[in-house]
Each structure stands twice: as structure tokens, then as C-alpha cells.
C-alpha atoms as a PDB file:
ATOM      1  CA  UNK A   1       0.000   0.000   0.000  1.00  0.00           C
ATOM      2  CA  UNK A   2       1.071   3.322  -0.663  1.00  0.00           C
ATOM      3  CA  UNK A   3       2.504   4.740   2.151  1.00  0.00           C
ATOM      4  CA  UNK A   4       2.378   8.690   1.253  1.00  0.00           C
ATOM      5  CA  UNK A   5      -1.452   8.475   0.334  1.00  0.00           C
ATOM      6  CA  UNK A   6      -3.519   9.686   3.798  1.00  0.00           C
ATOM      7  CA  UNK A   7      -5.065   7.584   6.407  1.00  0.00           C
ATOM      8  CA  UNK A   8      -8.119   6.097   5.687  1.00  0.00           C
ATOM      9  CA  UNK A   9     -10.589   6.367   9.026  1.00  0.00           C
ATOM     10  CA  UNK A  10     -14.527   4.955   8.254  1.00  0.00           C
ATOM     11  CA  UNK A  11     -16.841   5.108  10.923  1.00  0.00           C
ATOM     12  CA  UNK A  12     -19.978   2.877  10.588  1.00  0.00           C
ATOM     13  CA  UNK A  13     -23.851   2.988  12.192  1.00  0.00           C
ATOM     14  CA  UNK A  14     -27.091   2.236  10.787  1.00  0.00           C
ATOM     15  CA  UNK A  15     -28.660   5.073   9.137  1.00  0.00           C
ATOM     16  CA  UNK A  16     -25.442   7.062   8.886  1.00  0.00           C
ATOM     17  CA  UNK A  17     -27.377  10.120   9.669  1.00  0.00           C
ATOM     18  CA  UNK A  18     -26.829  10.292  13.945  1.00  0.00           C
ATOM     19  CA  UNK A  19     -23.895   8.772  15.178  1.00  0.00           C
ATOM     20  CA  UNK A  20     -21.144   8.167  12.448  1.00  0.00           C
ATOM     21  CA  UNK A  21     -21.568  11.567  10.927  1.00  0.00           C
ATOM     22  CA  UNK A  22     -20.408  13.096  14.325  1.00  0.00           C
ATOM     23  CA  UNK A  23     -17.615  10.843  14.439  1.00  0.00           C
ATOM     24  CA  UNK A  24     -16.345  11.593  10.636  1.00  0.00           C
ATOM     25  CA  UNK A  25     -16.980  15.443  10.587  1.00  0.00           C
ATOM     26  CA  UNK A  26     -15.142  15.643  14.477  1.00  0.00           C
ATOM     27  CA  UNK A  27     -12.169  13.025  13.650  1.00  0.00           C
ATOM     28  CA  UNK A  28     -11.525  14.958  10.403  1.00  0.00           C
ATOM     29  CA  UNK A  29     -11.813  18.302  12.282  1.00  0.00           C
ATOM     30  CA  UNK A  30      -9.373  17.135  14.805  1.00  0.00           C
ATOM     31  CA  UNK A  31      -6.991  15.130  13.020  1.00  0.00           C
ATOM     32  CA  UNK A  32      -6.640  18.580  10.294  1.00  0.00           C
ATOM     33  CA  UNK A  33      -5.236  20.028  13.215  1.00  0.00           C
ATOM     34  CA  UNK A  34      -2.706  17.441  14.257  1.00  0.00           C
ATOM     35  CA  UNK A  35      -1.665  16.611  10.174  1.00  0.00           C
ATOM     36  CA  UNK A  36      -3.367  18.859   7.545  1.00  0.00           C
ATOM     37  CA  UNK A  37      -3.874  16.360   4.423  1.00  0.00           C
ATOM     38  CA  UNK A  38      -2.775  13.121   6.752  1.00  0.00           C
ATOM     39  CA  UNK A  39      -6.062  11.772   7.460  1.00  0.00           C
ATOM     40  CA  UNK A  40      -8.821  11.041   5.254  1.00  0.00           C
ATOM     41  CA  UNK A  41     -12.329  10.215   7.469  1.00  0.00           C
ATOM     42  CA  UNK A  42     -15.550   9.370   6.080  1.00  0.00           C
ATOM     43  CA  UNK A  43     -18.772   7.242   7.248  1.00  0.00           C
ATOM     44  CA  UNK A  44     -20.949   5.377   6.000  1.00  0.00           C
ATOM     45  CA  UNK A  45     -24.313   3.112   7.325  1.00  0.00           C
ATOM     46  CA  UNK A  46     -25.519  -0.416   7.472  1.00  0.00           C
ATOM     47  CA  UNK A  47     -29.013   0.181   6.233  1.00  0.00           C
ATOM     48  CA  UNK A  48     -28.375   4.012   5.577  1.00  0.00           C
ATOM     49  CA  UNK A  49     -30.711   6.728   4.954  1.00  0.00           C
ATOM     50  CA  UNK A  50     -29.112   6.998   1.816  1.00  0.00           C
ATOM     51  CA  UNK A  51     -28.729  11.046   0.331  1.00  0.00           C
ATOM     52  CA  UNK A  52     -30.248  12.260   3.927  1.00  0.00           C
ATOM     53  CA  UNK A  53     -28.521  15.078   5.493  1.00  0.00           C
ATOM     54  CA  UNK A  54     -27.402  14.314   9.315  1.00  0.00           C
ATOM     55  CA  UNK A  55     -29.595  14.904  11.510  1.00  0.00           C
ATOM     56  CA  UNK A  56     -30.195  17.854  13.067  1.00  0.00           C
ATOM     57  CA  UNK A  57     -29.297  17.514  17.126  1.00  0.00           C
ATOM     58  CA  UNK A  58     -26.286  15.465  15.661  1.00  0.00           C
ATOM     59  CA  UNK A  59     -25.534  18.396  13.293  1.00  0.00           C
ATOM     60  CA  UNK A  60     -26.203  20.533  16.673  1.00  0.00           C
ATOM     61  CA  UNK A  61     -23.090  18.276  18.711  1.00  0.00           C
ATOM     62  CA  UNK A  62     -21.067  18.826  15.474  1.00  0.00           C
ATOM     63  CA  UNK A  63     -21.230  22.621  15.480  1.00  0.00           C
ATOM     64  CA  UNK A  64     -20.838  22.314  19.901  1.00  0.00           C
ATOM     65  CA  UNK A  65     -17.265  20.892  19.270  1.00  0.00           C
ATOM     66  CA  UNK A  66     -15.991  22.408  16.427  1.00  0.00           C
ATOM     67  CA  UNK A  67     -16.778  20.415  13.158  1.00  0.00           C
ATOM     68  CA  UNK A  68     -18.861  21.445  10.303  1.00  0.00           C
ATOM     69  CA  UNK A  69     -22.176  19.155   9.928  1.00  0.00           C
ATOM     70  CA  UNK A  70     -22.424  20.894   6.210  1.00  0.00           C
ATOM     71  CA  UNK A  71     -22.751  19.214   2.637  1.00  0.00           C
ATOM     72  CA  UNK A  72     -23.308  15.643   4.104  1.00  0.00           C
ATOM     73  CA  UNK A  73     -25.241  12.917   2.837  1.00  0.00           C
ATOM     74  CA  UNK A  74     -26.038   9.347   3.924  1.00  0.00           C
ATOM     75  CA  UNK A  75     -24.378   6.216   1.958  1.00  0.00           C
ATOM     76  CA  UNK A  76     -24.639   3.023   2.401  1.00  0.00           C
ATOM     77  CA  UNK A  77     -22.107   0.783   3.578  1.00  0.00           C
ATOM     78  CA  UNK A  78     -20.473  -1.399   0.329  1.00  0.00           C
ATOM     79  CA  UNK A  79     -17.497  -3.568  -0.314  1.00  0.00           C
ATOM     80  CA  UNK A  80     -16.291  -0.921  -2.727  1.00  0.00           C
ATOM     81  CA  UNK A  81     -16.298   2.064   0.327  1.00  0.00           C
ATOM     82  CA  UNK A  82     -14.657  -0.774   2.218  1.00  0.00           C
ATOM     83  CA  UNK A  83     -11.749  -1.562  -0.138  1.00  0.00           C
ATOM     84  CA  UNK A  84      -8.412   0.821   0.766  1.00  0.00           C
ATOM     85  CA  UNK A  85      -9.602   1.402   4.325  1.00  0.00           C
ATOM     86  CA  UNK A  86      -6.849   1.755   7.242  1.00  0.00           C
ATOM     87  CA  UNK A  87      -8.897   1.473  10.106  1.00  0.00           C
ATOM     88  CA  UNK A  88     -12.907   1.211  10.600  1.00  0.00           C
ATOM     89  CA  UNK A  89     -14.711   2.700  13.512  1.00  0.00           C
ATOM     90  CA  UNK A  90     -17.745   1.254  14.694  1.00  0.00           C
ATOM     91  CA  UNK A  91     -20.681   2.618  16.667  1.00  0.00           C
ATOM     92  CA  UNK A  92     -21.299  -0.955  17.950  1.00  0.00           C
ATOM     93  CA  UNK A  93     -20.422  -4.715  17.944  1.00  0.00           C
ATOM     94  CA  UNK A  94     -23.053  -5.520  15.825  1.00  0.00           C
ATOM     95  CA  UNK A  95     -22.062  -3.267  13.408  1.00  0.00           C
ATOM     96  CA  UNK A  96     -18.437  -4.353  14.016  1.00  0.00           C
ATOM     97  CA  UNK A  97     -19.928  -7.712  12.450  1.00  0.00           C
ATOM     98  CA  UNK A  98     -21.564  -6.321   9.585  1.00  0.00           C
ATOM     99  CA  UNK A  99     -18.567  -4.602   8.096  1.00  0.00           C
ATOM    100  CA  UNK A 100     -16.736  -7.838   8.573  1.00  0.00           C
ATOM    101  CA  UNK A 101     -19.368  -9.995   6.936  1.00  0.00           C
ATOM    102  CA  UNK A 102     -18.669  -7.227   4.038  1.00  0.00           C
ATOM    103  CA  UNK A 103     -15.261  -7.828   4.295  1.00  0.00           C
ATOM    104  CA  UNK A 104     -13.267 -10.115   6.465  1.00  0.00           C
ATOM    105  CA  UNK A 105      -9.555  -9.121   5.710  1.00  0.00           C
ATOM    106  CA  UNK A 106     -10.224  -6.149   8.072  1.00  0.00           C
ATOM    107  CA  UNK A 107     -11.044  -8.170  11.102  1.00  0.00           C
ATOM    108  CA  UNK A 108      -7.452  -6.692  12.624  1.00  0.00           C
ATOM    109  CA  UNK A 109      -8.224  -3.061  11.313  1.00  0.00           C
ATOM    110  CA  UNK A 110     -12.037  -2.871  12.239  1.00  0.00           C
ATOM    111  CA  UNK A 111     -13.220  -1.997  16.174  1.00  0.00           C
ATOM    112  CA  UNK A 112     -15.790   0.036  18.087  1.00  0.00           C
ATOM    113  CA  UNK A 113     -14.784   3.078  18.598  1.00  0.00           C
ATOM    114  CA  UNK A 114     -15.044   3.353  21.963  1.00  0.00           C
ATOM    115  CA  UNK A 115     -13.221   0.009  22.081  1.00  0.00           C
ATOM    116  CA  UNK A 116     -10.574   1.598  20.637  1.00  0.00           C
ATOM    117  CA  UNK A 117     -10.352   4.735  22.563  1.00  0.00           C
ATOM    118  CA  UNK A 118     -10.002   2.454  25.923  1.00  0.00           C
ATOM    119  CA  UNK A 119      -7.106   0.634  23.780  1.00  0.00           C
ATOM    120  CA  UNK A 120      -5.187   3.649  23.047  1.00  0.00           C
ATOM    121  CA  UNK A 121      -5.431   5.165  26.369  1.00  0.00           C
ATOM    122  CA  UNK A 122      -3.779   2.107  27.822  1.00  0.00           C
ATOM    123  CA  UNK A 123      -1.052   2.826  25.367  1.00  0.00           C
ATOM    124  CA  UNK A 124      -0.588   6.288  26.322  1.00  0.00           C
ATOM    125  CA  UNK A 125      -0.501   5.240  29.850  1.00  0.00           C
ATOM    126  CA  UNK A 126       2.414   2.704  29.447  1.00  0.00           C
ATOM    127  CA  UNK A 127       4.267   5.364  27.471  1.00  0.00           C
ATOM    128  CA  UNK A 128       3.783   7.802  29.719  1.00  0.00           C
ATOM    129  CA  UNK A 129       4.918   5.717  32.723  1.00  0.00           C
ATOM    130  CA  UNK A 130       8.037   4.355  30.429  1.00  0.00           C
ATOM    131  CA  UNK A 131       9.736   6.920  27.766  1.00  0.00           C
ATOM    132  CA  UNK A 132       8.442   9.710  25.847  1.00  0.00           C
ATOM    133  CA  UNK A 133       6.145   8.048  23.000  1.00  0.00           C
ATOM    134  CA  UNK A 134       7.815   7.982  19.623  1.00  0.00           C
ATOM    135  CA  UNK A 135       6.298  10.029  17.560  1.00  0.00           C
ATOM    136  CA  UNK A 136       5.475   8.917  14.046  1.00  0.00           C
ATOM    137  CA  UNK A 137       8.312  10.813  12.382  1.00  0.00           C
ATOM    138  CA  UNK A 138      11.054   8.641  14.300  1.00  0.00           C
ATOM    139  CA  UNK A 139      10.233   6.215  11.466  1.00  0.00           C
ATOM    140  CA  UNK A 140      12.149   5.606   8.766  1.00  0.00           C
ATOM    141  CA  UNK A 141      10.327   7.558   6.018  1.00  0.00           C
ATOM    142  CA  UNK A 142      12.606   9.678   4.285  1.00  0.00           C
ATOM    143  CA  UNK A 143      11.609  12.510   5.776  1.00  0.00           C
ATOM    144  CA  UNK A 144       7.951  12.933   4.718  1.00  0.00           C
ATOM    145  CA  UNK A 145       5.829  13.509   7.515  1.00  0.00           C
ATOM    146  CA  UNK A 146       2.703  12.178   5.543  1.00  0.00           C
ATOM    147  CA  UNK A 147       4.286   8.611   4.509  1.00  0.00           C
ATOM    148  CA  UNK A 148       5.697   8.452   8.217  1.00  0.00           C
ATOM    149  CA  UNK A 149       2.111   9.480   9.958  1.00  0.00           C
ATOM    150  CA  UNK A 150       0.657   6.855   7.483  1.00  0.00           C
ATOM    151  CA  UNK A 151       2.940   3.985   8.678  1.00  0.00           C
ATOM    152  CA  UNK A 152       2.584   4.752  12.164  1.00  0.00           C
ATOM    153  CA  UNK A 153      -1.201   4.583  11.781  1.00  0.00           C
ATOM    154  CA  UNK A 154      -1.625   1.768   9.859  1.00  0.00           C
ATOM    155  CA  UNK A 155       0.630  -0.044  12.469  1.00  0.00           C
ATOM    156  CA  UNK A 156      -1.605   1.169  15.227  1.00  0.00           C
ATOM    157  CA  UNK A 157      -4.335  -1.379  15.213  1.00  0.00           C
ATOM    158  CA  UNK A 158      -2.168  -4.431  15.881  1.00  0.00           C
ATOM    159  CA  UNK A 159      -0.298  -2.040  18.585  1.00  0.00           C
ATOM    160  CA  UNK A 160      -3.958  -1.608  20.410  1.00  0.00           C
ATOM    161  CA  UNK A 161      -5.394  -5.019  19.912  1.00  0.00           C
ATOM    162  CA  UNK A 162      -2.030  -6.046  21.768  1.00  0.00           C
ATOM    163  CA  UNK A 163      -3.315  -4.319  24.892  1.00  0.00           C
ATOM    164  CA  UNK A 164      -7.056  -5.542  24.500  1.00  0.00           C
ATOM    165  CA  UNK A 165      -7.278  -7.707  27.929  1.00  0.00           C
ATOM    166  CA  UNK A 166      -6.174  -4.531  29.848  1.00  0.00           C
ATOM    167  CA  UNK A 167      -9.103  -2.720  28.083  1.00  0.00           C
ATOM    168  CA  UNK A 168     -11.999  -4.808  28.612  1.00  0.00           C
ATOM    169  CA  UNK A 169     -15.419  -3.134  29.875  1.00  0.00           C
ATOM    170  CA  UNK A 170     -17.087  -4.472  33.165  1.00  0.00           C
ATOM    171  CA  UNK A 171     -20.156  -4.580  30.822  1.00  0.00           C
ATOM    172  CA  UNK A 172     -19.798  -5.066  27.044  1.00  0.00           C
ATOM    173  CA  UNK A 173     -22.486  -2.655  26.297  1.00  0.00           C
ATOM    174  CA  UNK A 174     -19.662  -0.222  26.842  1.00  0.00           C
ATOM    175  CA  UNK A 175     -18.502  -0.758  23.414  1.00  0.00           C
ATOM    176  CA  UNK A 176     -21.765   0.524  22.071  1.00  0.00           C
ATOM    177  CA  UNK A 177     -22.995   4.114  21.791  1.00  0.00           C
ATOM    178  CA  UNK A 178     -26.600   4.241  21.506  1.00  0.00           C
ATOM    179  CA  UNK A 179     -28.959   4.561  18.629  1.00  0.00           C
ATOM    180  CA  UNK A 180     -30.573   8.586  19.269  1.00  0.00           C
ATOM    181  CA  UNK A 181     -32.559   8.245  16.090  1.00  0.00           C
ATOM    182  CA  UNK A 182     -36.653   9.210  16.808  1.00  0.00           C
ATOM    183  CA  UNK A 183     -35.764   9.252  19.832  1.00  0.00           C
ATOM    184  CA  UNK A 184     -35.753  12.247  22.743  1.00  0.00           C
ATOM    185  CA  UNK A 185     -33.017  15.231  22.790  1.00  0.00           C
ATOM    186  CA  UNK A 186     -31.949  13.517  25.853  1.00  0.00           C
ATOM    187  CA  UNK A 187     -30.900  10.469  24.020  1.00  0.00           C
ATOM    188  CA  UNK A 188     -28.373  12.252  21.455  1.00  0.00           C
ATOM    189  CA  UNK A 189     -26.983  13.835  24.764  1.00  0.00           C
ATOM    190  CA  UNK A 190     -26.758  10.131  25.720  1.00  0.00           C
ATOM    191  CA  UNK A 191     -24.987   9.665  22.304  1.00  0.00           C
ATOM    192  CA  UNK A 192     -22.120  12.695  22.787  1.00  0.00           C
ATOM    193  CA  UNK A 193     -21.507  11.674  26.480  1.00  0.00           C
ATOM    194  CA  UNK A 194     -20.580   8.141  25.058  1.00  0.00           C
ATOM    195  CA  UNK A 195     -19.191   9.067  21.863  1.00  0.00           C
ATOM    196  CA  UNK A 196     -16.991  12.560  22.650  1.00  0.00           C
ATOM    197  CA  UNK A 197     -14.794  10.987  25.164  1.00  0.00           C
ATOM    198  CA  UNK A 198     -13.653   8.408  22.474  1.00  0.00           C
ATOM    199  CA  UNK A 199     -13.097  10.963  20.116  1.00  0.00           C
ATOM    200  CA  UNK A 200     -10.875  13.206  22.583  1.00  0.00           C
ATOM    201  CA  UNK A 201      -9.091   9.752  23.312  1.00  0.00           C
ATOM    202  CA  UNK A 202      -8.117   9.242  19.685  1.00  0.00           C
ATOM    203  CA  UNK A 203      -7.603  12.700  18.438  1.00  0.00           C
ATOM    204  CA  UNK A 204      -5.000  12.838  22.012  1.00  0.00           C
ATOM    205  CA  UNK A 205      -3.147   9.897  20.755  1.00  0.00           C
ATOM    206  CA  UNK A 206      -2.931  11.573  17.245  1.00  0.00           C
ATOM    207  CA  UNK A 207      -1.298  14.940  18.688  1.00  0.00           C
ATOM    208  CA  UNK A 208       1.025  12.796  21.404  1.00  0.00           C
ATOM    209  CA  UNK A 209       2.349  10.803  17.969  1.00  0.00           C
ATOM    210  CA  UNK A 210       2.084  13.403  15.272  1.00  0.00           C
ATOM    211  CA  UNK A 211       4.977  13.437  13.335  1.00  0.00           C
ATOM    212  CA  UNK A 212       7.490  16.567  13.972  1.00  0.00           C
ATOM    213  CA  UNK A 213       6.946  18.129  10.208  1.00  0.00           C
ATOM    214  CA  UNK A 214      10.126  20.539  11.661  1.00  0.00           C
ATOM    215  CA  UNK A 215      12.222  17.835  11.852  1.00  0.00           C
ATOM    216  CA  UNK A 216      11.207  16.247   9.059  1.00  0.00           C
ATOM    217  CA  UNK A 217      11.988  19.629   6.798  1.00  0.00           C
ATOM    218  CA  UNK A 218      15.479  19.853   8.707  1.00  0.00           C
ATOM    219  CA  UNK A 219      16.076  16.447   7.145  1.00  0.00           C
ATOM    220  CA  UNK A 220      15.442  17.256   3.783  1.00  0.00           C
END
């Protein structure tokens, strides 16, 4: 795979219209910050709403923290939207299966997200009570920052399934964030207290591995 191309994030729900559309449009607002052209996100849905804008209290947490709910529309989930993917996101277990009936070669590269939050954060505890984390540009990548941020990433699933036993939930309905759609305001604040803290988890580990672009130029 080509390693200067960005990092290919998908997050997956049902309707892709509540809960993976906050995930896409804050990961990509996030991870601009930390790389700008490093990270590709996108979503997509297991029985989406196909061509429907998100919805509107999920545009609402969106705007709350940043991102820009603006010009989306619902697609369904496909083998094709699969194919090329780094790492897949998941709003829950079930859907975890879905994408991997779709396509089973990504059974290492495909998690719930907040699975995978829980995973990183044990990482950045052992680094932090080790050495300083290496950051993505003490690869060997001739000194592009992009190629090195892509290898680091695409590295990082089998680096957090490693630490999976020291992650596990006392229940595992705390892999899940829950379904808002027709459902009451206080439900999609049910959604962004379960789903922002994952985000913050993975856009943290993004900035405490982000490739030094100074560096990088020095080298060149």
C-alpha cells in the first residue's frame, strides 16, 4: 500500500445520519489540526438513509465541538467504500460484524470506537509511565511527515489489539454508543456523552504521535 497516500478512518452505524456523521466530521476536524492532508475520514451506514442530510441535534453536537455538519449525505455501507480502508470505527459490535461480513480481511483493522479509545489510552498510559512516546516521524520515512504518519497509523491497530485484555469493559455494552434516532433530545446527549470521550481519546493519541513536520523539513 502506498505509504504517502492519507489515512483512511470509516466510521460505521445504521442510518449514517446520527452517530457516524459526528464521528467523521469531528475526527476529520481534529486530526486537520494534528496533520493537515494526513487523514482522510468518512462514514458510512448499514441500512443508511441513503442522500439524507445528518440529523439535526447530531448536526447541533457537530457545530458544539468544532466540526462542520455541512454538505453531508447518507451512503450506504459497500465492499467498494470498504476496499483501501486503514482502520474502521464502529458505533457498535453488531455493526463491528456487519462490516466484517462485508469484508473479512479487516477483522485486525475494524473496532468500536469506543473500544478503541479504551485501547489507546492504555497505550498512552504505558508510554507515559516508560519513555516519551515515539512520535510517528522517528520512522524511517525519508523525511515525509505524511508517509511516516501513514505507517505509524496503519501499524496502530495491531499495537492496540495487543493491549485488549487490559481494556476490557465491566459490561460489554460499553462498546456501544446508543442509537438517538426518533428518539428524545436527551438520548443524542446520551450519544455525545458516550461518543466525545472516544473521540478526545483518539484525536489525544494523534497529537502525542504526530509526526514533527520541523524535523522532518530539517532532514530534507
Amino acid at each position: 500500500m502506498d505509504t504517502s497516500a492519507p489515512v483512511r478512518i470509516l466510521t460505521v452505524c445504521t442510518g449514517n445520519i446520527c452517530r457516524s456523521p459526528v464521528a467523521e466530521r469531528l475526527l476529520q476536524a481534529g486530526l486537520d489540526q494534528v496533520l493537515p492532508g494526513g487523514f482522510e475520514v468518512a462514514s458510512a451506514g448499514t441500512r443508511a438513509m441513503v442522500g439524507d442530510p445528518i440529523q439535526p441535534l447530531s448536526a447541533d453536537i457537530v457545530r458544539t465541538f468544532g466540526g462542520d455538519p455541512e454538505g453531508f449525505a447518507a451512503r450506504q455501507l459497500t465492499q467498494k467504500i470498504l476496499r483501501g480502508v486503514d482502520l474502521v470505527l464502529t458505533m457498535t459490535s453488531g455493526h463491528r460484524g456487519e462490516v466484517l461480513q462485508l469484508d473479512a480481511s479487516l477483522l485486525k483493522r475494524t473496532f468500536t470506537i469506543r473500544e478503541f479509545a479504551r485501547m489507546l489510552d492504555v497505550l498512552d498510559e504505558r508510554d507515559a509511565s516508560s519513555q516519551p512516546p515515539a512520535a510517528a516521524s522517528d520512522m524511517p520515512d525519508g523525511g515525509d511527515p505524511l508517509a511516516a504518519n501513514t505507517a505509524f497509523w496503519r501499524g496502530l491497530p495491531a499495537r492496540a489489539a495487543g493491549v485488549r485484555h487490559l481494556s476490557l469493559p465491566a459490561d460489554a455494552a460499553e462498546n456501544d454508543v446508543i442509537d438517538p434516532y426518533r428518539r428524545a433530545p436527551e438520548v443524542y446527549r446520551q450519544m455525545e456523552d458516550e461518543l466525545a470521550p472516544a473521540i478526545v481519546s483518539i484525536l489525544r493519541h494523534a497529537r502525542l504521535h504526530a509526526p514533527d513536520r520541523r524535523k522532518a523539513a530539517n532532514t530534507l
